[in-house]
Protein backbone atom coordinates (compact mmCIF):
# COMPACT_ATOMS: atom_id res chain seq x y z
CA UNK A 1 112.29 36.96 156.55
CA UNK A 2 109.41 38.31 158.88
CA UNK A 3 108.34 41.69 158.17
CA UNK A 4 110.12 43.97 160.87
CA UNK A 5 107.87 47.27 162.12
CA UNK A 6 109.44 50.13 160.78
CA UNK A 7 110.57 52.61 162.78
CA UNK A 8 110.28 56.22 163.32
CA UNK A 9 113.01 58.35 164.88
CA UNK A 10 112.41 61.98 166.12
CA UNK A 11 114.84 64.22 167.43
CA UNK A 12 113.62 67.08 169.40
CA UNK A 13 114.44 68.58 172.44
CA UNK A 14 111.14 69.99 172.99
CA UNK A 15 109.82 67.34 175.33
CA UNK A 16 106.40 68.30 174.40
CA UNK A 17 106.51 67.59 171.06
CA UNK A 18 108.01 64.15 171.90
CA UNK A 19 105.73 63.04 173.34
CA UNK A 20 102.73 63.90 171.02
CA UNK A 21 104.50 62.74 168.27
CA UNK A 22 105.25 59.06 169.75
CA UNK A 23 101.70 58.95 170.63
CA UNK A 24 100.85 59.57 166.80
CA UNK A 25 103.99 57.50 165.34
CA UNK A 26 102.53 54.71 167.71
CA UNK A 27 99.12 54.95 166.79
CA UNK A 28 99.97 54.71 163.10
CA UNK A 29 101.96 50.95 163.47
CA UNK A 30 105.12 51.79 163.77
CA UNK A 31 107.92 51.78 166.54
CA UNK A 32 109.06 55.39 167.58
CA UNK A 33 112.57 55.92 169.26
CA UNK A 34 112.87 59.59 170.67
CA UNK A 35 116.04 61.30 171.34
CA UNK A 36 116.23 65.13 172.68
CA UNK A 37 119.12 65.59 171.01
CA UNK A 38 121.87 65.49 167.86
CA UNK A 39 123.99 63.48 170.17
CA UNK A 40 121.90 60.64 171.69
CA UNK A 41 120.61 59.64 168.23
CA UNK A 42 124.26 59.57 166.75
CA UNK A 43 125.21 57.26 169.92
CA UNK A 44 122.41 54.51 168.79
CA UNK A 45 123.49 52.09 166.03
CA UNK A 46 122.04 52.31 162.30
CA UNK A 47 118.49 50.51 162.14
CA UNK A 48 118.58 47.62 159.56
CA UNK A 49 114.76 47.98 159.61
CA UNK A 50 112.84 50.94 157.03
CA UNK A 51 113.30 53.58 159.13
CA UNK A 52 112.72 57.52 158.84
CA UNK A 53 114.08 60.35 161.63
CA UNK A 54 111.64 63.41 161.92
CA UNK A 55 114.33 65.95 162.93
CA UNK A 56 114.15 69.66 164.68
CA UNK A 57 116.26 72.22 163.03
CA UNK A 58 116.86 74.41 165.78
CA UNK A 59 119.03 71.42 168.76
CA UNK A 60 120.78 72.55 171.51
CA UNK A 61 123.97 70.86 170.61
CA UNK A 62 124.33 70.35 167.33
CA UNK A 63 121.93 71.60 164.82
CA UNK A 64 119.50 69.35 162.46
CA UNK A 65 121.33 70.57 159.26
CA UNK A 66 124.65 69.59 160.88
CA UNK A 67 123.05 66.19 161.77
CA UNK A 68 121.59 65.79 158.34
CA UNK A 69 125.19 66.35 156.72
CA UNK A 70 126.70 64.23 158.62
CA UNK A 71 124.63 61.03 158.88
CA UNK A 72 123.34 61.81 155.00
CA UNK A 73 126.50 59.78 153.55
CA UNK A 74 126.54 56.99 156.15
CA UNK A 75 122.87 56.41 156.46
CA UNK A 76 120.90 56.22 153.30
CA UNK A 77 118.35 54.42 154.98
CA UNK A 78 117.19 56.55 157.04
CA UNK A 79 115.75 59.97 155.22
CA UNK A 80 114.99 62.61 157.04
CA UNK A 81 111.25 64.74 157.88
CA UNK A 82 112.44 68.31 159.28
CA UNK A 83 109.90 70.32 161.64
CA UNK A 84 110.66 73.94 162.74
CA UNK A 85 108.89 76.32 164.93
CA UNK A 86 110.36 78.87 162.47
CA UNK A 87 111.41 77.66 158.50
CA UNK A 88 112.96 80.49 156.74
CA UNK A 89 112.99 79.34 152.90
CA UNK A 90 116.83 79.50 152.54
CA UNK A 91 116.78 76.95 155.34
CA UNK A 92 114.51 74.54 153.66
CA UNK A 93 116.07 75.05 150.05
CA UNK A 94 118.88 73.93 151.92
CA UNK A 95 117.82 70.64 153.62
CA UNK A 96 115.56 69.80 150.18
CA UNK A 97 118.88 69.87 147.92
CA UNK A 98 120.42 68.03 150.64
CA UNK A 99 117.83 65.21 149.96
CA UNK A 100 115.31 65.99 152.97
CA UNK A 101 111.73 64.62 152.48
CA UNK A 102 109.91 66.77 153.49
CA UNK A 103 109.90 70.42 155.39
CA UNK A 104 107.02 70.94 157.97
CA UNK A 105 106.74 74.31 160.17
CA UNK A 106 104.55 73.86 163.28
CA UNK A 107 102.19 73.50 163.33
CA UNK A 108 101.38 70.94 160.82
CA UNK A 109 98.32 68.55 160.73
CA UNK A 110 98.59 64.85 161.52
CA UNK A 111 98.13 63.81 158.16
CA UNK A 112 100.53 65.90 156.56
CA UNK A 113 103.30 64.69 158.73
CA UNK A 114 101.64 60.95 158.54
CA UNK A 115 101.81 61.48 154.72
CA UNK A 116 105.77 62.72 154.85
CA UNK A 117 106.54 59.91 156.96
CA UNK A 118 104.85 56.91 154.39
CA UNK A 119 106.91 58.55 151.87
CA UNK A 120 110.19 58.66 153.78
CA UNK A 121 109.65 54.82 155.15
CA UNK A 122 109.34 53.90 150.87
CA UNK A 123 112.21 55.60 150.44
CA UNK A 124 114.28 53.91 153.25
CA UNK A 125 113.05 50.53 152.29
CA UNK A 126 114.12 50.99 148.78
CA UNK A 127 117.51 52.28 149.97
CA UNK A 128 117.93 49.25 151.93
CA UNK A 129 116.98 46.89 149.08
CA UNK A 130 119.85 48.44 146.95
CA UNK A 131 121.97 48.15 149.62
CA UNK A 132 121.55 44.45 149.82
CA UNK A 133 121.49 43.71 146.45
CA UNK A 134 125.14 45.03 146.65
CA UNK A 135 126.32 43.23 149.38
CA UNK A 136 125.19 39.87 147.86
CA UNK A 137 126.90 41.49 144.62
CA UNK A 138 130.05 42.16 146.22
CA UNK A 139 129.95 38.71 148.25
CA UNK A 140 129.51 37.01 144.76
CA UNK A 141 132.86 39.06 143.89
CA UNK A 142 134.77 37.53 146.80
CA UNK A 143 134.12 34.34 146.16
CA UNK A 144 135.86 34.86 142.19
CA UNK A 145 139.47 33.81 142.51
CA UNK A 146 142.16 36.15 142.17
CA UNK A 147 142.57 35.10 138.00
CA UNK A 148 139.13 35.46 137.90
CA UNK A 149 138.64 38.81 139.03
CA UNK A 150 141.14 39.90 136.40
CA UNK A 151 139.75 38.42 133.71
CA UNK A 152 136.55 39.86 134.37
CA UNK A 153 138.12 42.94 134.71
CA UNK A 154 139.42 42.39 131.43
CA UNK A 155 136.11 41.47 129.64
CA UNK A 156 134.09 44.17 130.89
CA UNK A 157 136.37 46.26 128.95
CA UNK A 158 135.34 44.33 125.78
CA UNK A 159 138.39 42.75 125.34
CA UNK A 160 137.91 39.47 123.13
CA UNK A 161 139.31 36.50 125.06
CA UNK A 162 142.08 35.96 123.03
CA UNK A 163 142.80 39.77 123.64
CA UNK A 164 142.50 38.82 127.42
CA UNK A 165 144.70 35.95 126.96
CA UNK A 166 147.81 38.18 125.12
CA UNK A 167 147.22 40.36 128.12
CA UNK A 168 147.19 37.62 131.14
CA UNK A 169 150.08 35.88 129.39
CA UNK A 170 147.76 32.64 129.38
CA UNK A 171 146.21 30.54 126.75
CA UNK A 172 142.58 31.37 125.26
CA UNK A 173 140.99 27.99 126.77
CA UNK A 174 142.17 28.98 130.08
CA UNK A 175 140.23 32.60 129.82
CA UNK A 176 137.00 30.76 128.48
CA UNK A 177 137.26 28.49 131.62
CA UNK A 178 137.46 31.36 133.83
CA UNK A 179 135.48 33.62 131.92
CA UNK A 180 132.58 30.93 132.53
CA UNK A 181 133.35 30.78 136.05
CA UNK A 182 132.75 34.17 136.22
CA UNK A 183 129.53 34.10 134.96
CA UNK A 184 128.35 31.26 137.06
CA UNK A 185 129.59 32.36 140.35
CA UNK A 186 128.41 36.38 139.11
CA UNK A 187 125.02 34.66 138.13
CA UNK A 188 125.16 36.96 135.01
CA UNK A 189 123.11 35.87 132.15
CA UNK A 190 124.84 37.60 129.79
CA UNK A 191 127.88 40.07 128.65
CA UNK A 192 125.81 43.13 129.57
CA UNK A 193 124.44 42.03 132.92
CA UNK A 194 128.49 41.03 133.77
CA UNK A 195 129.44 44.90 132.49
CA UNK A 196 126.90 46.47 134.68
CA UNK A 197 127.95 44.66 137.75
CA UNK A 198 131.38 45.47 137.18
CA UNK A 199 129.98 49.17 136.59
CA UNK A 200 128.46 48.96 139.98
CA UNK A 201 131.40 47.31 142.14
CA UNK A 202 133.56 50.09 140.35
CA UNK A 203 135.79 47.79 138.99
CA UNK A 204 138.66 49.59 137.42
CA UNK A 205 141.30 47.80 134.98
């Protein structure tokens, strides 16, 4: 897969600042996308790349803490760098316990925000990793058949497969056929590996 330029998001509607700050995301190798406000960036589709979004508190329309709380849940990806012409410390406790990077009041060197933004782009590219990992996990579920799926249900429990076969109404040769099925189209190597895959698809007897 070729190595996509990450890219840098900044919302501010400070036109100013802008543009300064796409000269310096630019300069530094990676792809900046402005937006002067909550709105516009909310209207652009979730970046698939390691991204970051260096965010005003103080927006016209809707304010950064607002945008944080909203896109925090949906976008993992994408952490967030805050900058404020005026931090009060309640305000940053407040977007650091919401998971924020990094809190900068202007004006902040170069390097500090350069620094903030390395960190957030690790971050995003990690996120994106995990998320991945659990798509490919949850498209190696789908392809289990219905019986399947139970009796991995059933196993993760640490049921014994004749314990899984009382409770499927089905002989025990049947649940060691499926149970290695399972295991071959899971690509577990083992009990444990099976259990903590079920552990994070949230399967549920």
């Amino acid at each position: 897969m070729p190595q996509e330029t990450p890219i840098v998001f900044v919302v501010d509607d400070d036109v100013s600042v802008r543009e300064s700050l796409e000269l310096l995301i630019r300069s530094a190798g990676w792809l900046p996308e402005m937006f002067a406000s909550a709105q516009q960036f909310l209207a652009r589709q979730r970046a698939l790349v390691p991204n970051c979004l260096i965010l005003d508190v103080n927006l016209p329309d809707l304010n950064g803490l607002d945008l944080q709380r909203l896109i925090s849940v949906e976008r993992t990806e994408t952490p967030i760098i805050f900058i404020t012409g005026y931090g009060d410390v309640p305000m940053t406790v407040k977007a650091m316990k919401a998971g924020a990077v990094e809190f900068l009041t202007k004006p902040f060197g170069d390097e500090i925000l350069l620094g903030a933004i390395e960190q957030a782009l690790k971050r995003s590219t990690a996120a994106l990793a995990i998320e991945a990992e659990m798509r490919a996990l949850r498209g190696r579920h789908a392809t289990l058949s219905r019986r399947e799926q139970e009796v991995m249900a059933l196993v993760v429990t640490g049921l014994l497969n004749k314990q899984v076969a009382h409770e499927l109404g089905i002989s025990e040769i049947t649940v060691k056929a499926h149970r290695g099925q399972v295991m071959r189209k899971m690509e577990a190597g083992s009990l444990a590996d099976l259990v903590n895959m079920a552990a994070r698809l949230t399967i549920r007897h």
